[in-house]
PDB file of N, CA and C in Angstrom:
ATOM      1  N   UNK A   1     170.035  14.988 -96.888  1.00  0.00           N
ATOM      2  CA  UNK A   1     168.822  15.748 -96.729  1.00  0.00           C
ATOM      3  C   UNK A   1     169.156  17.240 -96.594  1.00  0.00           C
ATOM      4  N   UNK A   2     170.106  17.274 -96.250  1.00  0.00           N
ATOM      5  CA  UNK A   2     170.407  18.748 -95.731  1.00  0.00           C
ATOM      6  C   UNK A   2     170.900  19.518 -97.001  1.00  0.00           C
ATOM      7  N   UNK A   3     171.565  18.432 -97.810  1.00  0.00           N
ATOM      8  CA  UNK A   3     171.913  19.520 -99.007  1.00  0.00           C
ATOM      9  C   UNK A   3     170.693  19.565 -99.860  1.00  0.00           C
ATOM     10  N   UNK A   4     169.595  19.043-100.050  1.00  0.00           N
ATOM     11  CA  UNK A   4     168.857  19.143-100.476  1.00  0.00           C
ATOM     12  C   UNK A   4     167.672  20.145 -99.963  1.00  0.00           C
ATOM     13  N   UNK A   5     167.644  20.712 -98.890  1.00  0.00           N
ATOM     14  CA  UNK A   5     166.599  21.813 -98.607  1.00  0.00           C
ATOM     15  C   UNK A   5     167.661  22.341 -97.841  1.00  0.00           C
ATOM     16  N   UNK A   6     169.159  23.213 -98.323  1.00  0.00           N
ATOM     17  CA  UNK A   6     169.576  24.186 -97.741  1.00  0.00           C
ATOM     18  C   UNK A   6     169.265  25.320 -98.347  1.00  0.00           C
ATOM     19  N   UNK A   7     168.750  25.788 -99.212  1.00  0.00           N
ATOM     20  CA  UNK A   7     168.282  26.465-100.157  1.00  0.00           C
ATOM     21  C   UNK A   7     166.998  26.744-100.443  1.00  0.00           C
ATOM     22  N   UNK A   8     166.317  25.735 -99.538  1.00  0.00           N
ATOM     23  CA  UNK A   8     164.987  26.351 -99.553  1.00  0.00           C
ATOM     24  C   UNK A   8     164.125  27.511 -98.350  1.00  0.00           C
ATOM     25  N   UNK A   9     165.129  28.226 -98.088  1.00  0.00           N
ATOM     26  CA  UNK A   9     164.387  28.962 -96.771  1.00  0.00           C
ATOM     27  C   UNK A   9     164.278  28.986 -95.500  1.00  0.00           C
ATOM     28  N   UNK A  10     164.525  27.477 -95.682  1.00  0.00           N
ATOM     29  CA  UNK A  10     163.476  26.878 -93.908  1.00  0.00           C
ATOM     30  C   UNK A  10     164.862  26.853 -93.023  1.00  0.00           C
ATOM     31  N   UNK A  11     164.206  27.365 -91.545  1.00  0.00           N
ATOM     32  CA  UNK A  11     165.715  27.197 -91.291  1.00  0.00           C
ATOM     33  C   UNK A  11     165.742  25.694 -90.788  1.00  0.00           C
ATOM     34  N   UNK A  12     167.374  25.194 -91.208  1.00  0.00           N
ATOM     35  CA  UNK A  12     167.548  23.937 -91.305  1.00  0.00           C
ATOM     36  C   UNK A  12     168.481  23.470 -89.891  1.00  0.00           C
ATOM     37  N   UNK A  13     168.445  23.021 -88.973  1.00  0.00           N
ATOM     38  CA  UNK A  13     169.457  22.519 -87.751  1.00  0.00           C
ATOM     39  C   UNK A  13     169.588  20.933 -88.011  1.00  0.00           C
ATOM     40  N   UNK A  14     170.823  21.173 -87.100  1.00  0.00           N
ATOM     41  CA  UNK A  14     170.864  19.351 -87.056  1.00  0.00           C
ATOM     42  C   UNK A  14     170.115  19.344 -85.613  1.00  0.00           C
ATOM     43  N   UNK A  15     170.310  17.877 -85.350  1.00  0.00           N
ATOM     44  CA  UNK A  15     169.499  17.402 -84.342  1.00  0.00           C
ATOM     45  C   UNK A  15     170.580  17.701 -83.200  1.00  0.00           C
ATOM     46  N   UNK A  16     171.924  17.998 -83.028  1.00  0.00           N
ATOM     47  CA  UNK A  16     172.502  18.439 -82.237  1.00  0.00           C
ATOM     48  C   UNK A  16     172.122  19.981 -81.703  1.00  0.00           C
ATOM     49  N   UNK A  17     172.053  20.465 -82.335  1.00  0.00           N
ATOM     50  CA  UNK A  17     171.167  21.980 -82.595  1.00  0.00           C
ATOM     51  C   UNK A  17     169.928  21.922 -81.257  1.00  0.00           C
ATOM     52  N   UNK A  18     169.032  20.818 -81.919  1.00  0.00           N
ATOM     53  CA  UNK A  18     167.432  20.988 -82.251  1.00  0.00           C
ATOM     54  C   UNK A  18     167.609  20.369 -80.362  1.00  0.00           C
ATOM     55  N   UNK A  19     168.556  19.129 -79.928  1.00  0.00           N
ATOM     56  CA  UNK A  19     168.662  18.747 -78.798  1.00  0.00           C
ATOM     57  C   UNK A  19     169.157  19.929 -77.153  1.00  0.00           C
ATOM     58  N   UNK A  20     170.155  20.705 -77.980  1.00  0.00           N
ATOM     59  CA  UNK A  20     170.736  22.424 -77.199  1.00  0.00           C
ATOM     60  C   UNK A  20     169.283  23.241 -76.710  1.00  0.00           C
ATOM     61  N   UNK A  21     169.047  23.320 -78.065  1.00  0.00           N
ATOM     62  CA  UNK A  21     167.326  24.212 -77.818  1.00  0.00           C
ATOM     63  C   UNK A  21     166.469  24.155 -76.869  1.00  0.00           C
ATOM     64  N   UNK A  22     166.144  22.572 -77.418  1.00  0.00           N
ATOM     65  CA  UNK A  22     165.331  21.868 -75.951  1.00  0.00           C
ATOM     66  C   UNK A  22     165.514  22.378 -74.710  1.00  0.00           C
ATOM     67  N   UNK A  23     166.780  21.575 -74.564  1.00  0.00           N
ATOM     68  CA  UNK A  23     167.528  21.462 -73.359  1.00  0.00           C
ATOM     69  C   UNK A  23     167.483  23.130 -72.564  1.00  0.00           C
ATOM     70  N   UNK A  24     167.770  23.524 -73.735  1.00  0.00           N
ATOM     71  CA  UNK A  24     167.906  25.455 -72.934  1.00  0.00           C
ATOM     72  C   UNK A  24     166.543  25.722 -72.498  1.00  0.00           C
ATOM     73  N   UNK A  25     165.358  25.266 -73.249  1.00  0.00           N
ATOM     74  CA  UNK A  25     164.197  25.504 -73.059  1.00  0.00           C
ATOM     75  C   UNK A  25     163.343  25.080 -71.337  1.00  0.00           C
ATOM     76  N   UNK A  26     163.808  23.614 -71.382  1.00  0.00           N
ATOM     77  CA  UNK A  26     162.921  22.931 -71.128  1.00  0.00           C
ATOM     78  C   UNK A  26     164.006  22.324 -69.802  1.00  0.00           C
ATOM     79  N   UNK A  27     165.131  22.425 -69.711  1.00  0.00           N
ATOM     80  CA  UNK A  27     166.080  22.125 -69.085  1.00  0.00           C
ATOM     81  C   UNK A  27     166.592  20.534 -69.231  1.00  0.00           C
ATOM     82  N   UNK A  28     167.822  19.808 -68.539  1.00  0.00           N
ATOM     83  CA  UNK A  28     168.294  18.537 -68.884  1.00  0.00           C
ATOM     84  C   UNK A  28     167.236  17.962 -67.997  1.00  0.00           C
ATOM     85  N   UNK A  29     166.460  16.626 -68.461  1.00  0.00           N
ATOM     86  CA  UNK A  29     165.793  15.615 -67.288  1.00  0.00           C
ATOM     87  C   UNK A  29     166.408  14.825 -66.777  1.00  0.00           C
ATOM     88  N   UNK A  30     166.398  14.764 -65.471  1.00  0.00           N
ATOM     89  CA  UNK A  30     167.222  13.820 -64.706  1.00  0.00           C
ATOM     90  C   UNK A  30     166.871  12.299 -65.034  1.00  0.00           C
ATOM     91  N   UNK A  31     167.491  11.311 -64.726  1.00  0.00           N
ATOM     92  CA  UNK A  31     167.902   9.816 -65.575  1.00  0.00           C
ATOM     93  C   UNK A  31     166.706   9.574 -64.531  1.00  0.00           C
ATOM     94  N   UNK A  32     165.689   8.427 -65.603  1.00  0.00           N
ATOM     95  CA  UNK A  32     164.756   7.797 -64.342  1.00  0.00           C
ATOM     96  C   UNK A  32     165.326   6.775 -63.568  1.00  0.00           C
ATOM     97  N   UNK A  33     164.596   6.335 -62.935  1.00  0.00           N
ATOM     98  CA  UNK A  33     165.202   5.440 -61.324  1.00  0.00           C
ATOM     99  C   UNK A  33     164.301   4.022 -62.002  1.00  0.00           C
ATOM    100  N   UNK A  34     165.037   2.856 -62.403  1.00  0.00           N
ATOM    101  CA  UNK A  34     164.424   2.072 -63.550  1.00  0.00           C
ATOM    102  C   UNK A  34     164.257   0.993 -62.306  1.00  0.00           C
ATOM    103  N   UNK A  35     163.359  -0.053 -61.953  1.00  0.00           N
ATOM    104  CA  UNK A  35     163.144  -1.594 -61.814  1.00  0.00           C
ATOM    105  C   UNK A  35     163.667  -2.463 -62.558  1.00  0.00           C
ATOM    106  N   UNK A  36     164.232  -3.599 -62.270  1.00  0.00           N
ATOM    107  CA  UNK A  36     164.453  -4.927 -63.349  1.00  0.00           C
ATOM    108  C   UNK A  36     163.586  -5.390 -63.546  1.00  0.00           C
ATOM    109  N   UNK A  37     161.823  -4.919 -63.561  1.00  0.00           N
ATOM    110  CA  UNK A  37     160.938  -5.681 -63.698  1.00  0.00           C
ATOM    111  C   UNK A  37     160.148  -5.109 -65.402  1.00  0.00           C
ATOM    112  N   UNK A  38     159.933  -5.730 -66.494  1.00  0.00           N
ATOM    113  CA  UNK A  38     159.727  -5.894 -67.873  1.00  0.00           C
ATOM    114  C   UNK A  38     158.040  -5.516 -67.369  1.00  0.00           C
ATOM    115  N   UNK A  39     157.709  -4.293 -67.587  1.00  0.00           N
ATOM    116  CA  UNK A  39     156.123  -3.934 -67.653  1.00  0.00           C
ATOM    117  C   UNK A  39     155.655  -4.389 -69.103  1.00  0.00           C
ATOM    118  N   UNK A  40     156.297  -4.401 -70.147  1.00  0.00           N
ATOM    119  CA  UNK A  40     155.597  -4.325 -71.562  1.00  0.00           C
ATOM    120  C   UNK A  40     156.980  -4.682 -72.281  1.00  0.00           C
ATOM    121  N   UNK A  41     156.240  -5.341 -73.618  1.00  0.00           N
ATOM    122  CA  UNK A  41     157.404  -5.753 -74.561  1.00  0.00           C
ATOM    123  C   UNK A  41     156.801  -5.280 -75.855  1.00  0.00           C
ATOM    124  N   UNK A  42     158.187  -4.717 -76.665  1.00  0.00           N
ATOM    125  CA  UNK A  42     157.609  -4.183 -78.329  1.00  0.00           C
ATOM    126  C   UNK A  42     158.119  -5.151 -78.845  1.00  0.00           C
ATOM    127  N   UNK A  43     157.073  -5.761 -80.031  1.00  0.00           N
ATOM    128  CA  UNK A  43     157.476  -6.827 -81.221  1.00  0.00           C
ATOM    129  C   UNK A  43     156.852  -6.709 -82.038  1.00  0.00           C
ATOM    130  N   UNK A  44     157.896  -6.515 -83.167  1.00  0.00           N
ATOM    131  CA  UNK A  44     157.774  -6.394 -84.630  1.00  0.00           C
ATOM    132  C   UNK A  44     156.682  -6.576 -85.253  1.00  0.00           C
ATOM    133  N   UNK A  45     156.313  -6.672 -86.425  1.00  0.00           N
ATOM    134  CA  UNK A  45     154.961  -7.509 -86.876  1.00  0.00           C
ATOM    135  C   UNK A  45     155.079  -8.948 -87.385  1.00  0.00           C
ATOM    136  N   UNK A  46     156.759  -9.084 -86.992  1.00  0.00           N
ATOM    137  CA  UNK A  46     156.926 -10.897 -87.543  1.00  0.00           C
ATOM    138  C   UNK A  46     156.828 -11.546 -85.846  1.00  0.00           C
ATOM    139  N   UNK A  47     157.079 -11.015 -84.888  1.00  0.00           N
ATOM    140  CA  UNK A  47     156.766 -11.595 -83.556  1.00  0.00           C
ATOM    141  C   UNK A  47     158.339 -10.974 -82.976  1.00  0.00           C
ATOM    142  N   UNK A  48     159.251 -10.345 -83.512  1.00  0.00           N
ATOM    143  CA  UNK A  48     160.244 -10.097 -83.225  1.00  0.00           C
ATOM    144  C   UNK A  48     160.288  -9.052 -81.797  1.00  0.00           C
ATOM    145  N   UNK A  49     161.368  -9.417 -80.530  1.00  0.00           N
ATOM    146  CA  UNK A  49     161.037  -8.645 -79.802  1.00  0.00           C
ATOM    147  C   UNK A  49     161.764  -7.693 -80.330  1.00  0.00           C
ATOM    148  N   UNK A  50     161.763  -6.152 -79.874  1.00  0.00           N
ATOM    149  CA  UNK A  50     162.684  -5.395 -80.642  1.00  0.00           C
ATOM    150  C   UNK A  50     163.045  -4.269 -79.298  1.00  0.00           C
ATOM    151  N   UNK A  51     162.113  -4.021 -78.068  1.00  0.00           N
ATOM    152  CA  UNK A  51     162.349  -3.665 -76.936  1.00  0.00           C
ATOM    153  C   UNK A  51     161.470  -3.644 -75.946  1.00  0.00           C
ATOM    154  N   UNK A  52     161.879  -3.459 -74.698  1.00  0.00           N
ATOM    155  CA  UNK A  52     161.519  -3.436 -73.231  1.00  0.00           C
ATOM    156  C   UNK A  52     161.341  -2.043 -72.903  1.00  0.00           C
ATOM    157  N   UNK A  53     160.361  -2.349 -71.946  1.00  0.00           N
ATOM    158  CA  UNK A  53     159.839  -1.142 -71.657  1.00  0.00           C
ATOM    159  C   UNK A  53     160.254  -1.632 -69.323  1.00  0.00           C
ATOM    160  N   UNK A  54     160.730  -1.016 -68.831  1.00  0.00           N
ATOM    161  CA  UNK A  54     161.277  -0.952 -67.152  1.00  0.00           C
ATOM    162  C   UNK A  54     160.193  -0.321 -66.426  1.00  0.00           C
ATOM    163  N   UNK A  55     159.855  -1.024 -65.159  1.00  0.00           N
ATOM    164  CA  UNK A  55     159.091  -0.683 -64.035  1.00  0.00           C
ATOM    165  C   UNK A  55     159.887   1.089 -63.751  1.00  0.00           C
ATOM    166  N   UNK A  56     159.193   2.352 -63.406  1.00  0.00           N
ATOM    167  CA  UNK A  56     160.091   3.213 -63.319  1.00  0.00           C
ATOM    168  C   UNK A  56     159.823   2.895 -61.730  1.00  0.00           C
ATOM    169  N   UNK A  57     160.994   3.733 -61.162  1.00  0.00           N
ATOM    170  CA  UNK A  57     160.459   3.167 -59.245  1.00  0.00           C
ATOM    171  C   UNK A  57     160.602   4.722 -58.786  1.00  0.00           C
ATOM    172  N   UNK A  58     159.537   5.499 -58.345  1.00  0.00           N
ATOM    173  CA  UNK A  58     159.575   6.381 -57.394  1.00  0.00           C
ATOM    174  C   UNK A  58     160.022   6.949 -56.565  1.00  0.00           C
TER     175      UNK A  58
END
């Protein structure tokens, strides 16, 4: 992708870049404080689970 719109103008970063930025911006977020308890589950559109979603704990 990148060699394909390096040449067009835009300025182009990687996501290592685009993650620095943030971070300088917005500062690092501290790690949440997770539960072993499963609030919600994502599944596919064949029924597949594909991930968990954690109680966060306060």
């Amino acid at each position: 992708m990148i060699e394909k719109t390096k040449n067009s103008g835009l300025p182009i970063k990687t996501i290592q870049e685009l993650k620095a930025e943030a971070e300088a911006i917005c500062g690092i977020p501290e790690k949440a404080n997770l539960s072993d308890e499963i609030i919600a589950v994502i599944k596919w559109v064949d029924g597949t689970v594909i991930d968990s979603v954690y109680k966060v704990i306060e």
